[in-house]
N, C-alpha and C. Protein backbone atom coordinates (compact mmCIF):
# COMPACT_ATOMS: atom_id res chain seq x y z
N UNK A 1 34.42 -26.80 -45.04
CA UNK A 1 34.44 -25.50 -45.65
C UNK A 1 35.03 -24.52 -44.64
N UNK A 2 36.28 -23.65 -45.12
CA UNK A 2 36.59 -22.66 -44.15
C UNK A 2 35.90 -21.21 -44.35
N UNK A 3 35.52 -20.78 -43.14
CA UNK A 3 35.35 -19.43 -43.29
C UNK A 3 36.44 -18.32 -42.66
N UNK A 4 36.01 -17.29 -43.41
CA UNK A 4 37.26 -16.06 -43.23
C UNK A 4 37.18 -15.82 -40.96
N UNK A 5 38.07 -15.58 -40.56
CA UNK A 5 38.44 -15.32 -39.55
C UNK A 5 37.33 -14.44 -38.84
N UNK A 6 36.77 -14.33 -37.53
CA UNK A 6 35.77 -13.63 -37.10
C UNK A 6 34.18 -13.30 -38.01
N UNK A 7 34.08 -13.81 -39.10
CA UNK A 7 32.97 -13.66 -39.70
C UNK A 7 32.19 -15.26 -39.16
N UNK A 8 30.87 -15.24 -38.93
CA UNK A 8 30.22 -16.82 -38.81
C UNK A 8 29.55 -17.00 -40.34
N UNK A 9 28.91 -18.23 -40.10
CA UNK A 9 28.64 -18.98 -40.95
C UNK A 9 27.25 -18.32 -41.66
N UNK A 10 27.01 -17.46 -40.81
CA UNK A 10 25.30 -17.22 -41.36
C UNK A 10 25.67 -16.15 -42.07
N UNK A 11 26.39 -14.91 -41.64
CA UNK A 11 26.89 -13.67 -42.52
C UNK A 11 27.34 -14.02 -43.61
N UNK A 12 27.96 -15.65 -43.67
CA UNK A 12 29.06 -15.63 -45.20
C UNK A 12 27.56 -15.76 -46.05
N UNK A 13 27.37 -16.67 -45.83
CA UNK A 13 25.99 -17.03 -46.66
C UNK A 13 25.47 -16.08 -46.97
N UNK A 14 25.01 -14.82 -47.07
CA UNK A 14 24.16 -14.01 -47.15
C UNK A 14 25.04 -13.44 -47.54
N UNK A 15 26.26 -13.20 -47.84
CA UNK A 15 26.67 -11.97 -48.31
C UNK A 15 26.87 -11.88 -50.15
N UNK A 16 26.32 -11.42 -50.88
CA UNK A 16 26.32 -11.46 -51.76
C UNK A 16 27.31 -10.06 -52.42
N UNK A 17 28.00 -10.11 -53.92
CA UNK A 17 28.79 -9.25 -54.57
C UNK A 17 28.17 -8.57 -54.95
N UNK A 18 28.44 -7.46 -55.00
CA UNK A 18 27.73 -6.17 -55.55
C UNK A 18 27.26 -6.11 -56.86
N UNK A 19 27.02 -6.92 -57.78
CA UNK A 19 26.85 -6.88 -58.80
C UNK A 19 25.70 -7.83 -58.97
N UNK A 20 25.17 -8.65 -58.11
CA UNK A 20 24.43 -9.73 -57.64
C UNK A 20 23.52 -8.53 -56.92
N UNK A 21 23.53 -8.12 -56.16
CA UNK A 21 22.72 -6.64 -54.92
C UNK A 21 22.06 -5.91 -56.63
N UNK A 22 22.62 -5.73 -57.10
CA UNK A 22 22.23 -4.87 -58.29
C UNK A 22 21.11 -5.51 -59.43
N UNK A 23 21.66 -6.73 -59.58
CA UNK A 23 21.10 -7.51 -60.50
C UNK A 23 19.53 -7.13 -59.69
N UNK A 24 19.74 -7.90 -58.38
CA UNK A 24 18.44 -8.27 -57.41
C UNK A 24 17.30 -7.04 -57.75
N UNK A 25 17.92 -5.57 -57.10
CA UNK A 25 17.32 -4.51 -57.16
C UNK A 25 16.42 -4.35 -58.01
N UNK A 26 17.70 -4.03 -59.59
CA UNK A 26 17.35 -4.06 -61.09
C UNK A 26 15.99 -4.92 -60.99
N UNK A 27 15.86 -6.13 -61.11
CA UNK A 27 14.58 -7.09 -61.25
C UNK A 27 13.47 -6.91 -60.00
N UNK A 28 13.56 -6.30 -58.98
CA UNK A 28 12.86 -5.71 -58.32
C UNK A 28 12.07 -4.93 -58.62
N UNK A 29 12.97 -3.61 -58.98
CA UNK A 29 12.11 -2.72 -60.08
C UNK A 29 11.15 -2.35 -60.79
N UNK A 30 11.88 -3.41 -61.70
CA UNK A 30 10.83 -4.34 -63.01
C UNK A 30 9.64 -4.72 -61.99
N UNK A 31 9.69 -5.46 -61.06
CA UNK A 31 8.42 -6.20 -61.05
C UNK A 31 7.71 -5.13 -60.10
N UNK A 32 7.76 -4.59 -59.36
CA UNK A 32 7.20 -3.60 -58.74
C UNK A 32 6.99 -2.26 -59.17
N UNK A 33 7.47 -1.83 -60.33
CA UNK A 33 7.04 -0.58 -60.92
C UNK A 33 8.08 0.74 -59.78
N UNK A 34 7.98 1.70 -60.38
CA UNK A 34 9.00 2.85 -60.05
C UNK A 34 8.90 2.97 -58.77
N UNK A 35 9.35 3.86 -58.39
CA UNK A 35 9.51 4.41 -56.70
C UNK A 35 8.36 5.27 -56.75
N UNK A 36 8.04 6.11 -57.91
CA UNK A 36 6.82 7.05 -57.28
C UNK A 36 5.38 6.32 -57.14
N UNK A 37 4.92 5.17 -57.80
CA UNK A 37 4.12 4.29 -57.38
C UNK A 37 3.93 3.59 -55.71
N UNK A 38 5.12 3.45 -55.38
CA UNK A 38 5.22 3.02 -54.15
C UNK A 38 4.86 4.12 -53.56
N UNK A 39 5.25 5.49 -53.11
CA UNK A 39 5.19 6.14 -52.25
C UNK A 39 3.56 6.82 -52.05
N UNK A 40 3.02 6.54 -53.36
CA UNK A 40 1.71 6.74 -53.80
C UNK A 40 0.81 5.63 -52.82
N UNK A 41 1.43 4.51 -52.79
CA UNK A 41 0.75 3.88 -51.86
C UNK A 41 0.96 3.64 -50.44
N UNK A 42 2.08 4.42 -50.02
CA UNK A 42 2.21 4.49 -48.74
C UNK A 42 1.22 5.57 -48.16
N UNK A 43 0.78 6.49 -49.43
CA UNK A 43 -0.09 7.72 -48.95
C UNK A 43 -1.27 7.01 -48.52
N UNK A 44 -1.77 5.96 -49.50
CA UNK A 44 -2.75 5.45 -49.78
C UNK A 44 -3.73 4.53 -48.60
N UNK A 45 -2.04 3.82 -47.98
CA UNK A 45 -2.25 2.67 -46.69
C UNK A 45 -2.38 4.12 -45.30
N UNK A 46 -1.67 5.05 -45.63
CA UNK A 46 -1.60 5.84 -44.32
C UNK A 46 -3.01 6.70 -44.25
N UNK A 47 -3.69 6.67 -44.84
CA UNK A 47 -4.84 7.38 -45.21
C UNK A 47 -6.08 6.12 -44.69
N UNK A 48 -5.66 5.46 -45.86
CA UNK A 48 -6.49 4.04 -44.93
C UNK A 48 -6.88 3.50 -43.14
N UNK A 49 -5.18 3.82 -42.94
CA UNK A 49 -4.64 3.69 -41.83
C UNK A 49 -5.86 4.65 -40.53
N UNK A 50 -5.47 5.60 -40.94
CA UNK A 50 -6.17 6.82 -40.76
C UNK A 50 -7.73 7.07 -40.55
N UNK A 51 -8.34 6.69 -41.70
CA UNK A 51 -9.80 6.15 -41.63
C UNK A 51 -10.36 5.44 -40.55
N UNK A 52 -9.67 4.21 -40.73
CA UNK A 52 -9.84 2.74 -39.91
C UNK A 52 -10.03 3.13 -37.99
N UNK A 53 -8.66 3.89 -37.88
CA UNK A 53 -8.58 4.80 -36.89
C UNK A 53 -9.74 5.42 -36.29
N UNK A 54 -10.01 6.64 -37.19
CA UNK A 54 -10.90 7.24 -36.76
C UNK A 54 -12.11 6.95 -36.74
N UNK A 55 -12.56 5.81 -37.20
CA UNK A 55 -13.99 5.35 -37.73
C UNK A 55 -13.81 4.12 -36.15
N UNK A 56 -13.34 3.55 -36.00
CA UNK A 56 -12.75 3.07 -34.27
C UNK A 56 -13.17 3.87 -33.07
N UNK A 57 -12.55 5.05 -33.55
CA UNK A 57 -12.98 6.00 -32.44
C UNK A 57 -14.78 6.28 -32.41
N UNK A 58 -14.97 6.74 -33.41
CA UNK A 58 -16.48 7.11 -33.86
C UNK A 58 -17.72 6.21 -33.08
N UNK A 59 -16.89 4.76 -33.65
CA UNK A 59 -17.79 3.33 -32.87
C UNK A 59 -17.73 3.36 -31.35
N UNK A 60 -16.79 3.62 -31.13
CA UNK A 60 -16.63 3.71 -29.54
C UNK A 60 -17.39 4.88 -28.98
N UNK A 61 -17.71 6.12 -29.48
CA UNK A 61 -18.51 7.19 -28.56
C UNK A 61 -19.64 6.57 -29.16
N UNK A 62 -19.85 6.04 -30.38
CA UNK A 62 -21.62 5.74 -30.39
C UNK A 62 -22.21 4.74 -29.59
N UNK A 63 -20.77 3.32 -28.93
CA UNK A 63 -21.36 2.52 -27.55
C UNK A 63 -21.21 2.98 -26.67
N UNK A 64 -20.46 4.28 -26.41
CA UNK A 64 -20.80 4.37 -24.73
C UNK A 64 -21.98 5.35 -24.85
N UNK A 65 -22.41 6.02 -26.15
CA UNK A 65 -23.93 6.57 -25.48
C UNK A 65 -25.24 5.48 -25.17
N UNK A 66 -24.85 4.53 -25.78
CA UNK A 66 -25.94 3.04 -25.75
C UNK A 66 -26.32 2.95 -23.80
């Protein structure tokens, strides 16, 4: 099999036509629900995030008064 000049073997493979990138997306979409759902849960994990954090900290001044 030849490949195009200065490109390797791993880039050809992976490169897919733009209409294929689209298809992918498109069915992405679908299965994951809109963009404002997602960002809803980035609030959701960073808040979490956040908690976890501070509730870490909390544990730690209540062992060093022990």
């Amino acid at each position: 099999m030849k490949f195009p000049a200065g490109r390797s073997r791993r880039r050809v493979a992976f490169d897919l036509p733009q209409a294929a990138r689209r298809e992918i997306k498109e069915e992405l979409r679908q299965r994951f629900g809109a963009r404002g759902s997602t960002s809803m849960m980035d609030i959701l994990m960073l808040a979490l995030a956040f908690g976890l954090f501070a509730l870490a900290i909390g544990y730690t001044y209540a062992c060093e008064r022990l």
